[in-house]
C-alpha atoms as a PDB file:
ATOM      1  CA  UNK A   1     -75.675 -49.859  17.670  1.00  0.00           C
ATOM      2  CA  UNK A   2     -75.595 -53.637  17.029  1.00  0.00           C
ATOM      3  CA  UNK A   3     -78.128 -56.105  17.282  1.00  0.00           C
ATOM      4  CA  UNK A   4     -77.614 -59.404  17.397  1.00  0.00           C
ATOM      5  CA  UNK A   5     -80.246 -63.024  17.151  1.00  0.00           C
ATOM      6  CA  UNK A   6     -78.135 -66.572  17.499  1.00  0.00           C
ATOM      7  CA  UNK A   7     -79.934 -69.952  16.975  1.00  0.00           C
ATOM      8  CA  UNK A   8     -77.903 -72.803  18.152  1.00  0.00           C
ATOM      9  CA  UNK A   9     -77.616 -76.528  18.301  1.00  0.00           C
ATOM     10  CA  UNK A  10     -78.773 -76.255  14.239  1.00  0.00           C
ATOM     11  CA  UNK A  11     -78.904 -79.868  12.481  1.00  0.00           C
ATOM     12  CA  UNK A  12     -77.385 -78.602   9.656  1.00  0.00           C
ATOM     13  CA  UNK A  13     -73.448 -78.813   9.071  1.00  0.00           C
ATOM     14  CA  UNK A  14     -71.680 -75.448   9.088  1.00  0.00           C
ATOM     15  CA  UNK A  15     -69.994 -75.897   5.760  1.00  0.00           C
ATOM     16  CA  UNK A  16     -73.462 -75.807   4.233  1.00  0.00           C
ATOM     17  CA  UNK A  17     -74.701 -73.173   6.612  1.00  0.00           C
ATOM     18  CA  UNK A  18     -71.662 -70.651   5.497  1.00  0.00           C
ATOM     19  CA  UNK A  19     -73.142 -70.681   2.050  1.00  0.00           C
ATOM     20  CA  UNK A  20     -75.722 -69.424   2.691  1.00  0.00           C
ATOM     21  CA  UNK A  21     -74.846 -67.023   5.044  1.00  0.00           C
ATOM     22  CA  UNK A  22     -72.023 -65.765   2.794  1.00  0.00           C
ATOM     23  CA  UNK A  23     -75.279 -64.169   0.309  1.00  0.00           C
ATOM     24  CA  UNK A  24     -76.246 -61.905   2.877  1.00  0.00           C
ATOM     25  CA  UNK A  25     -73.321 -60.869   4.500  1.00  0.00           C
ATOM     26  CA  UNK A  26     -73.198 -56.462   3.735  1.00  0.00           C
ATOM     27  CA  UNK A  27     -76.111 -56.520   2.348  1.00  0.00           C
ATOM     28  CA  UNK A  28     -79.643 -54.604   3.290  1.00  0.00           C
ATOM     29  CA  UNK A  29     -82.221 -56.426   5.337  1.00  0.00           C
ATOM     30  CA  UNK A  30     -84.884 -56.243   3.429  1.00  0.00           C
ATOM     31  CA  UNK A  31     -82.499 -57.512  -0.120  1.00  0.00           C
ATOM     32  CA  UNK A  32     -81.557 -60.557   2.643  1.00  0.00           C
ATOM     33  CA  UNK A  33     -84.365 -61.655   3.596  1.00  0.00           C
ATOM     34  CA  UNK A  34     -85.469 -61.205  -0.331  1.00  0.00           C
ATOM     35  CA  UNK A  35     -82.820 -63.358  -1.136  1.00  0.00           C
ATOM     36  CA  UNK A  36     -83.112 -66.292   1.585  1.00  0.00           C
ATOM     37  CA  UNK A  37     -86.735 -66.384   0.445  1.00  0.00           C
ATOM     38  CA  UNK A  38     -85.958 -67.428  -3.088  1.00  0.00           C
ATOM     39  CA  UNK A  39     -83.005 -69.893  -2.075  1.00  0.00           C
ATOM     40  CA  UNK A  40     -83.410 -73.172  -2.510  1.00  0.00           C
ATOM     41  CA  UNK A  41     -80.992 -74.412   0.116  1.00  0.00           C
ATOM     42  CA  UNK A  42     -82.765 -76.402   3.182  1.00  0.00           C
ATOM     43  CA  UNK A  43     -81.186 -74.318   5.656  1.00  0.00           C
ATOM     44  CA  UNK A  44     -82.044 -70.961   4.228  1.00  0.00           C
ATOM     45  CA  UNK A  45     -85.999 -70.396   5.907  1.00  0.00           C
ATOM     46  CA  UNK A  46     -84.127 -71.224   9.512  1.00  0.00           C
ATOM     47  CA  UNK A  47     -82.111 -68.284   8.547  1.00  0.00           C
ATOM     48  CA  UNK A  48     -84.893 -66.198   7.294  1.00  0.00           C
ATOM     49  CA  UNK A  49     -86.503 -66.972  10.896  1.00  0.00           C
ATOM     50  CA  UNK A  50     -83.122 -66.114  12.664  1.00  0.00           C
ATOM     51  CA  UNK A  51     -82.852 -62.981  10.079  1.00  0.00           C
ATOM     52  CA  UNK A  52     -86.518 -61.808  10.916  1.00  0.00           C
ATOM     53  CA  UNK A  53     -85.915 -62.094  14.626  1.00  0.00           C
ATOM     54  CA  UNK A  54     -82.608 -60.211  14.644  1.00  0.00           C
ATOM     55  CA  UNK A  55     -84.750 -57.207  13.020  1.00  0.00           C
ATOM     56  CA  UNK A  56     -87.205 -57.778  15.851  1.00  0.00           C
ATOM     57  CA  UNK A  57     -84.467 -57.393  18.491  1.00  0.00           C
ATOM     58  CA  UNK A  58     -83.753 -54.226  16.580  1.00  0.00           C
ATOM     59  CA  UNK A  59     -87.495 -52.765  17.241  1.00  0.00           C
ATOM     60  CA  UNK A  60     -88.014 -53.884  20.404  1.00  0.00           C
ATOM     61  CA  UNK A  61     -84.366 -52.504  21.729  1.00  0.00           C
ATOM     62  CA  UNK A  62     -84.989 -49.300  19.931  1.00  0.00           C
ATOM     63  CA  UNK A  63     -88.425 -48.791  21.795  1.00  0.00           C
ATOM     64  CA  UNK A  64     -87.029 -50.013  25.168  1.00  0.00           C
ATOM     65  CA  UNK A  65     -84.155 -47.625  25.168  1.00  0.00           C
ATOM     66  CA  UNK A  66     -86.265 -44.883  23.096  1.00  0.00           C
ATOM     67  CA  UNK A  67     -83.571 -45.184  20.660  1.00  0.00           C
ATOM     68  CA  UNK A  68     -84.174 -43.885  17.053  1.00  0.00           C
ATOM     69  CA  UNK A  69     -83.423 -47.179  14.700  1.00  0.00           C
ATOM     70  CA  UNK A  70     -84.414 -47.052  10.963  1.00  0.00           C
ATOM     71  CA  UNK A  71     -85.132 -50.171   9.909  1.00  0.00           C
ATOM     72  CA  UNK A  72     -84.375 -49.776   6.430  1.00  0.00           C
ATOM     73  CA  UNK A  73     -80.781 -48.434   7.089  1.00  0.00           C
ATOM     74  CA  UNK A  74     -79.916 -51.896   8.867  1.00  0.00           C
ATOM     75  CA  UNK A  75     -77.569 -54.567   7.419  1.00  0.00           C
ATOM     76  CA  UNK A  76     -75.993 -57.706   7.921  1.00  0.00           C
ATOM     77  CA  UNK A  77     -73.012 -57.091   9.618  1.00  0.00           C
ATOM     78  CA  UNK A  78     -71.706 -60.500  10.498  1.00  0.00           C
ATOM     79  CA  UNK A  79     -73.202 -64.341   9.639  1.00  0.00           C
ATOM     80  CA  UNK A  80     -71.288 -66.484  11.143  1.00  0.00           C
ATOM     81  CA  UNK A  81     -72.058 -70.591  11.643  1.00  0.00           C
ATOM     82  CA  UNK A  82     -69.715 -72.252  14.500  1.00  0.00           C
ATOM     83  CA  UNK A  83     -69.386 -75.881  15.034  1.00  0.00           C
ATOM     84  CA  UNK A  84     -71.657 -76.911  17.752  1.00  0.00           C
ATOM     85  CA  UNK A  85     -71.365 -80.651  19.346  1.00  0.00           C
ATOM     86  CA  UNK A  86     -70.865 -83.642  16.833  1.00  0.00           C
ATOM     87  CA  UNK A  87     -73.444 -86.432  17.178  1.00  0.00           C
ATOM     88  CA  UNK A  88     -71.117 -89.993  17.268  1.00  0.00           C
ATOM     89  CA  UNK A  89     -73.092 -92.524  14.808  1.00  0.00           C
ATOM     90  CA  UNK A  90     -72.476 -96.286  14.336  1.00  0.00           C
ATOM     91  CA  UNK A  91     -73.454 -97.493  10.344  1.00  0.00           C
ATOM     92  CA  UNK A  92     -73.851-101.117  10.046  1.00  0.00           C
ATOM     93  CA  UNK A  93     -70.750-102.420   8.026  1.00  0.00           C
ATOM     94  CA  UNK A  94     -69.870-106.041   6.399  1.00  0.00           C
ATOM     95  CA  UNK A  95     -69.024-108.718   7.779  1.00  0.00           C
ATOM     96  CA  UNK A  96     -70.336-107.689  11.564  1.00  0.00           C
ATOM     97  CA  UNK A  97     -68.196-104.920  11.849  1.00  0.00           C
ATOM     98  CA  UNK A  98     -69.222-100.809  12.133  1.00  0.00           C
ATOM     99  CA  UNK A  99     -68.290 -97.797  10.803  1.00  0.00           C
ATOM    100  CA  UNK A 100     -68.535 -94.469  12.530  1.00  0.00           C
ATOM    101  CA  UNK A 101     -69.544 -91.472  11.644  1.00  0.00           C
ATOM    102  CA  UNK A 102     -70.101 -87.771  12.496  1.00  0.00           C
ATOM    103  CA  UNK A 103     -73.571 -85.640  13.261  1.00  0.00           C
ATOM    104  CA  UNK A 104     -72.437 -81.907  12.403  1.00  0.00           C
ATOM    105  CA  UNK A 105     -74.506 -79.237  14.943  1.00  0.00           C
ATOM    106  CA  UNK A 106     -74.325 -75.455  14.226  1.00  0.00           C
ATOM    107  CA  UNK A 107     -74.381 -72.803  15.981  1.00  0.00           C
ATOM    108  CA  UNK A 108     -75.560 -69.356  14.070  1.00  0.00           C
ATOM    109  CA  UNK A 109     -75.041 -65.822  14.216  1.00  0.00           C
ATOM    110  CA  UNK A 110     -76.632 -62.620  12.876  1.00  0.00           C
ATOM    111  CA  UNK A 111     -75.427 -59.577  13.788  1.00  0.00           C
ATOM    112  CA  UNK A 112     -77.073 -56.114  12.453  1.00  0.00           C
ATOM    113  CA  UNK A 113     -76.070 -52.758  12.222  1.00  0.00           C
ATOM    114  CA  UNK A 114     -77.380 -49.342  11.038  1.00  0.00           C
ATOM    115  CA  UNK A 115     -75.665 -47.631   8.044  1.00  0.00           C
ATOM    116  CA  UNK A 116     -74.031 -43.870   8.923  1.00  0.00           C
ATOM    117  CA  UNK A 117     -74.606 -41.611   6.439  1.00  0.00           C
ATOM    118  CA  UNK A 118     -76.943 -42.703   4.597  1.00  0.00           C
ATOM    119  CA  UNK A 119     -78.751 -39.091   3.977  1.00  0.00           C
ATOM    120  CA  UNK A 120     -75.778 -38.026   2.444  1.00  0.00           C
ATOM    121  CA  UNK A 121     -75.324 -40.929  -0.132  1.00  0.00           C
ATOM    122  CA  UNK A 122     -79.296 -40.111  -1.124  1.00  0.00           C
ATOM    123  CA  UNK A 123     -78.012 -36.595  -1.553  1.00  0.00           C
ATOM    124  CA  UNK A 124     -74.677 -37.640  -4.020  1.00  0.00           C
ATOM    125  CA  UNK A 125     -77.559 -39.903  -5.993  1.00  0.00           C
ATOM    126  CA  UNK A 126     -79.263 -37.104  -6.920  1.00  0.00           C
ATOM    127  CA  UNK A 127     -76.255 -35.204  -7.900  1.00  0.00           C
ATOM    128  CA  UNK A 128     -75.035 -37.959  -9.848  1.00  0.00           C
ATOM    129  CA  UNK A 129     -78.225 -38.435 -11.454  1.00  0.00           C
ATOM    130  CA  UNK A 130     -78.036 -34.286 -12.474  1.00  0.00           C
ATOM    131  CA  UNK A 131     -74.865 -34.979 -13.805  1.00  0.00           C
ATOM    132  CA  UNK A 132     -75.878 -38.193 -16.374  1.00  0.00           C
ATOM    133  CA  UNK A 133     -78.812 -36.156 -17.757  1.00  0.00           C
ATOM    134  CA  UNK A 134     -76.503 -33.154 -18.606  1.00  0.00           C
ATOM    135  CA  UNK A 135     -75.320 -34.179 -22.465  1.00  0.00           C
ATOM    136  CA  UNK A 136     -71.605 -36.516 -22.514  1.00  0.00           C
ATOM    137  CA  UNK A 137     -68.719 -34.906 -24.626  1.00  0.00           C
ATOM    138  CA  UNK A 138     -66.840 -36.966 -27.056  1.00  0.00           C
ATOM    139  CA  UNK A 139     -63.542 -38.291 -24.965  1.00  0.00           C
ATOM    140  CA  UNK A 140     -60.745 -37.881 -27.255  1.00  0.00           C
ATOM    141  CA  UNK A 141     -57.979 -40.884 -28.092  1.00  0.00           C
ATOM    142  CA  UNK A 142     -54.603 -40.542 -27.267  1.00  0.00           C
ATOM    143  CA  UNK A 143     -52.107 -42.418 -28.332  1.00  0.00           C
ATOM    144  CA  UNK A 144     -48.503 -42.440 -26.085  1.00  0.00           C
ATOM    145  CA  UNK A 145     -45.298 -42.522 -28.117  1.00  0.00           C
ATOM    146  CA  UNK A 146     -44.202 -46.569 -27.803  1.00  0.00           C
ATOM    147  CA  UNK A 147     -40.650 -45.618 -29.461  1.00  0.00           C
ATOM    148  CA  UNK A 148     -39.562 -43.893 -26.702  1.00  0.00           C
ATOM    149  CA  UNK A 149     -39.215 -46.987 -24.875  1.00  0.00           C
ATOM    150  CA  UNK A 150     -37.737 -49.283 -27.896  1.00  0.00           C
ATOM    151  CA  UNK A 151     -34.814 -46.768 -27.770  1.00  0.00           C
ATOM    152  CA  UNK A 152     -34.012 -47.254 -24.248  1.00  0.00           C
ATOM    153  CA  UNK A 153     -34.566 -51.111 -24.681  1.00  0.00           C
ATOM    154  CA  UNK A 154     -31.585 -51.071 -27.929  1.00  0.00           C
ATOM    155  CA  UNK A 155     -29.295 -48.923 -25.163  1.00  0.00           C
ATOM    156  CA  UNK A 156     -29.793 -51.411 -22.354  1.00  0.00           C
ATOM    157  CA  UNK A 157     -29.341 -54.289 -24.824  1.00  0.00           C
ATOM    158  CA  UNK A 158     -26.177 -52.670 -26.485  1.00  0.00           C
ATOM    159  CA  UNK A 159     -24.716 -52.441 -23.091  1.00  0.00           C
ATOM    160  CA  UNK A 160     -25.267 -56.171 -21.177  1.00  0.00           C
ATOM    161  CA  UNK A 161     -23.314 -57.627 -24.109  1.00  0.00           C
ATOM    162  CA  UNK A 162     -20.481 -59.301 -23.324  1.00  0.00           C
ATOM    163  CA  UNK A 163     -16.821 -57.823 -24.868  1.00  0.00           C
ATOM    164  CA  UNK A 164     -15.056 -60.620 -26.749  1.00  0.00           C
ATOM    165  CA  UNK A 165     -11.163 -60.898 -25.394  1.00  0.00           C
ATOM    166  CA  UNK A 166      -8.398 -62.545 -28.243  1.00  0.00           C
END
């Protein structure tokens, strides 16, 4: 099950929306919305809003439908800003004349998702974690034989030579 939250018309360019969106993209909700708190872009508490929502969407669909949604198995699935509708801007310029330029509107997208298997990655953790306490035997060296391949090197050289006619 997806869930999705959009927030459009965004005075913000995309360019500079994509970076942040590109630091939560796979990750956990609650890393992403860990890590939009602590960056120090302009955009990024609009996207902590838009993030927030999109895990509110998740409740409230879960309790309409009476489905069973974990909220700490969901993850960004997609971020994606759009260009929206540019703003056309006159700048005074010398001599009476003017110079355009461009207002940049986004349009954003969150979409979240709930991890499968999940129980059984808890399950290989602990296994794993068995394993490292269990005491690590020395790895022995070894060393491949490098004159094996000088020898076929001297035959293929022996043999592109060119035979001298007289």
């Amino acid at each position: 099950m997806e869930f999705t939250a959009k927030l459009n018309y965004v005075r913000v360019s995309p360019q500079k929306a994509r970076l942040v969106l590109d630091l939560i993209k796979g990750r956990r909700v609650e890393e992403a919305l860990d890590t939009l708190r602590f960056t120090k872009k302009g955009i990024a508490p609009q996207i902590y809003k838009l993030l927030r929502s999109a895990v509110e969407n998740a409740n409230y669909v879960s309790a309409e439908k009476s489905l069973d949604v974990d909220v700490d198995r969901l993850y960004v699935k997609h971020a994606i800003a759009n260009d929206g509708p540019r703003m056309k801007r006159i700048r005074p310029a010398p001599m009476g004349r003017a110079y355009r330029y461009q207002r940049r509107i986004s349009h954003l997208n969150i979409v979240l998702a709930e991890k499968a298997g999940d129980a059984t990655k808890a399950t290989a953790q602990v296994v794993t974690d068995e394993k490292a306490a269990a005491p690590k035997k020395a790895a022995k060296k070894v060393v491949k034989k490098a004159p094996a391949k000088k020898a076929a090197a001297a035959k293929k050289g022996a043999a592109k030579k060119p035979v001298k006619k007289k």
